[in-house]
Each structure stands twice: as structure tokens, then as C-alpha cells.
N, C-alpha and C. Protein backbone atom coordinates (compact mmCIF):
# COMPACT_ATOMS: atom_id res chain seq x y z
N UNK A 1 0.84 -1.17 0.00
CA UNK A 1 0.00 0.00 0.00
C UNK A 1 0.89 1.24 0.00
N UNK A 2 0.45 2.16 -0.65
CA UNK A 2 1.57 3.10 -0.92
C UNK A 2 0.82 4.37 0.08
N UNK A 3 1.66 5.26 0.29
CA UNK A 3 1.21 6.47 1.28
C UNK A 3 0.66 7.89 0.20
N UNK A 4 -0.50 8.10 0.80
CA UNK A 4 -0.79 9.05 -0.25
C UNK A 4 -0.55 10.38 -0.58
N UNK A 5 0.64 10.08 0.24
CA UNK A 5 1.58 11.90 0.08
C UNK A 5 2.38 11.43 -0.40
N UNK A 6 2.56 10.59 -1.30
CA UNK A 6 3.74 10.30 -2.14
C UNK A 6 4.93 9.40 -1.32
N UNK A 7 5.11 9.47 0.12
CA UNK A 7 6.32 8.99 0.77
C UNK A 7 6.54 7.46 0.55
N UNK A 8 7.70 6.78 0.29
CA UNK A 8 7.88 5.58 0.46
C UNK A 8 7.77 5.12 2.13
N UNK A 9 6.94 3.80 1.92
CA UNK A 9 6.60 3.35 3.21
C UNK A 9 7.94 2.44 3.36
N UNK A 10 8.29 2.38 4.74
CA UNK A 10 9.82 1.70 5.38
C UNK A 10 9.72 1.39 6.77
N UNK A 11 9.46 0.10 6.71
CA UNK A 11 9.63 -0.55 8.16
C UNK A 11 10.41 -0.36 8.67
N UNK A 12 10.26 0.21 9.99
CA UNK A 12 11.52 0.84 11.13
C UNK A 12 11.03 -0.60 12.57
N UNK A 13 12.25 -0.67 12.90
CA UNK A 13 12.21 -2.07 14.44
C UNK A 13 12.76 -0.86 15.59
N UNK A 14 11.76 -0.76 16.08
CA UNK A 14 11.83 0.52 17.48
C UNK A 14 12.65 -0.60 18.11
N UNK A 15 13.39 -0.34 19.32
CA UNK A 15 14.92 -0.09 20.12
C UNK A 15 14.79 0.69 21.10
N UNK A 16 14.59 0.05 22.29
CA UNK A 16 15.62 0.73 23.45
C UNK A 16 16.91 0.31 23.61
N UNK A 17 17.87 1.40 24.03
CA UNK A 17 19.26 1.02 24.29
C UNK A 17 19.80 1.64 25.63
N UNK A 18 19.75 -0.08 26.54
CA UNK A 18 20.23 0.49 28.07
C UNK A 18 21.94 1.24 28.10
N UNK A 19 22.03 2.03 28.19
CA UNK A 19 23.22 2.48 27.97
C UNK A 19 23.54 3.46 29.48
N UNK A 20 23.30 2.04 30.80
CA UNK A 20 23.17 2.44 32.25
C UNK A 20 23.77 3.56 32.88
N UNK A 21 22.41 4.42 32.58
CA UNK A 21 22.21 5.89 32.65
C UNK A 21 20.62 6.29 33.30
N UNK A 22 20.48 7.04 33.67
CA UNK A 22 19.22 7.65 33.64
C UNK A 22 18.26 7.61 32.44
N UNK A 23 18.90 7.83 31.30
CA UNK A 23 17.74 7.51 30.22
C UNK A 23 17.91 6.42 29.48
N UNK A 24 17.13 6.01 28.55
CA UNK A 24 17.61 4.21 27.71
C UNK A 24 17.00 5.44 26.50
N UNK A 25 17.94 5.80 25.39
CA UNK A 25 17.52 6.00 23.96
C UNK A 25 16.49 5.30 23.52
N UNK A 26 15.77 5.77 22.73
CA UNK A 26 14.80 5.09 22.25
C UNK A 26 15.18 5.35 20.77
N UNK A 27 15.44 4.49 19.07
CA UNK A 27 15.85 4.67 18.64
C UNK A 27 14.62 3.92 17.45
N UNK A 28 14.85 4.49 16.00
CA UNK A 28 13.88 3.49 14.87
C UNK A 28 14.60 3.15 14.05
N UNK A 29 15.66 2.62 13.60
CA UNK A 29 16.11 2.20 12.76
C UNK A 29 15.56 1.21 11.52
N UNK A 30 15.96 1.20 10.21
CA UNK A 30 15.30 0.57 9.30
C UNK A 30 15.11 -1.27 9.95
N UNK A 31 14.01 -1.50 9.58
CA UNK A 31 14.30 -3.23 10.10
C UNK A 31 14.98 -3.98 9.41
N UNK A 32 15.68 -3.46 8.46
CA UNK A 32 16.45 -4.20 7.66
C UNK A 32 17.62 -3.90 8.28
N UNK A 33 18.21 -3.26 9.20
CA UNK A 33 19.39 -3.01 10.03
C UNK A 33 19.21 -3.24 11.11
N UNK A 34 18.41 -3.43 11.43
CA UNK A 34 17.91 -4.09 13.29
C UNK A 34 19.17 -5.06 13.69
N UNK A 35 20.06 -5.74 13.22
CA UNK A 35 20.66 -7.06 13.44
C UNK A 35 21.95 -6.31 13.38
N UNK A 36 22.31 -4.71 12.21
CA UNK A 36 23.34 -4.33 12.31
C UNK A 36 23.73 -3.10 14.18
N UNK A 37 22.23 -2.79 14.33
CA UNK A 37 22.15 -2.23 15.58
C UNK A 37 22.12 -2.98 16.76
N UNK A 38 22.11 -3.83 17.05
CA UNK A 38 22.38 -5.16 17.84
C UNK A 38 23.59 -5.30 17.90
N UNK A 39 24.11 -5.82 16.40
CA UNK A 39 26.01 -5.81 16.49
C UNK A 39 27.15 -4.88 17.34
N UNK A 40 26.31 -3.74 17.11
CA UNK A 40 26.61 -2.68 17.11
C UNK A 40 26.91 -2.12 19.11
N UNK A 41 25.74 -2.17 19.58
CA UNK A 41 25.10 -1.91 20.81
C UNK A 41 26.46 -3.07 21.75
N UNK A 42 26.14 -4.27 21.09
CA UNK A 42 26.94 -5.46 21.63
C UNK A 42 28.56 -4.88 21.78
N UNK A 43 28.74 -4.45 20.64
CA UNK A 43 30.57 -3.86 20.77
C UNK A 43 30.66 -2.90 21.71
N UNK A 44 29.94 -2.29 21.70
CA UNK A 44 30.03 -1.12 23.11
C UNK A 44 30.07 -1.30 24.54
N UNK A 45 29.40 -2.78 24.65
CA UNK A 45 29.08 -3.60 26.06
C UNK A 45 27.62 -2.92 26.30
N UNK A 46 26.41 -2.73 25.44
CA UNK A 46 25.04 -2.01 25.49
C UNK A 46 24.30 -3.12 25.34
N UNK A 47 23.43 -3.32 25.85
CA UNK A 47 21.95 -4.31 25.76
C UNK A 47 21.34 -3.27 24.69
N UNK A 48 20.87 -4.41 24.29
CA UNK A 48 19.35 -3.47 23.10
C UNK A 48 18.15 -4.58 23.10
N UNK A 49 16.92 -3.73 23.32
CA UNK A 49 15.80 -4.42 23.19
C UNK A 49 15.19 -3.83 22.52
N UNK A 50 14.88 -4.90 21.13
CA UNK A 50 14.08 -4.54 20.15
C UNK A 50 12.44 -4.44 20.36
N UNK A 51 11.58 -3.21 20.01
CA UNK A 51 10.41 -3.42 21.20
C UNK A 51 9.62 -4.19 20.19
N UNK A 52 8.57 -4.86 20.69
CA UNK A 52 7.19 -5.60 20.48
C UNK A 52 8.15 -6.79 19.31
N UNK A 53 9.16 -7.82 19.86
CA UNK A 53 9.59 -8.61 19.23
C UNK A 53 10.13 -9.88 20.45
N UNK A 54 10.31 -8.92 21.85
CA UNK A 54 10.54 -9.95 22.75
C UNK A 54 12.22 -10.02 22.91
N UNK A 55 12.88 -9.27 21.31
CA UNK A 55 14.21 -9.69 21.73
C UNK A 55 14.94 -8.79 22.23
N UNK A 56 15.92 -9.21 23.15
CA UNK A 56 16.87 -8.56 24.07
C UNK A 56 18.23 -9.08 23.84
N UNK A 57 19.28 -8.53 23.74
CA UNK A 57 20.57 -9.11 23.87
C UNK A 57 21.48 -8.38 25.10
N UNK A 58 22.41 -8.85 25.19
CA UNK A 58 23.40 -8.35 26.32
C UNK A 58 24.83 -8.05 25.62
């Protein structure tokens, strides 16, 4: 289904990222990079929980 203002539609995988602080980012990245933001979070020593998917990593 296309958007009727012309925009291309693009699945984004919402993300919190505990980054043990007072706030956890909340982030949308394309879902086609969800797995590169995970990689990513992981090298830093960051948990990321991808929301309404259940997954969490450490």
C-alpha cells in the first residue's frame, strides 16, 4: 500500500538502548538493520531491546 503523500513506506524495528544511565535512547532504525544495531550496541558492552519482538541481547 503506498502512502498518499507520495512517501515511500519503510519498516523501522523501534529499540531501546540500556546504555546504564538515567535515560535508555529510544531509537527506529530501518528493520532491515535491526541485526546491524544489535552488532553494534553489543561492541560497546550495550543491551538493546528490540520493542514488540521480545528480543533482548546483552
Amino acid at each position: 500500500m503506498s502512502d498518499p503523500r507520495g512517501a515511500d513506506p519503510v519498516r523501522r524495528a523501534p529499540a531501546v538502548l540500556d546504555i546504564d544511565s538515567d535515560c535508555c535512547p529510544a531509537v527506529g532504525p530501518r528493520a532491515a538493520r535491526a541485526d546491524e544495531l544489535t552488532a553494534l550496541a553489543a561492541r560497546a558492552g550495550f543491551p538493546v531491546e528490540h520493542l514488540g519482538t521480545g528480543r533482548r541481547s546483552r
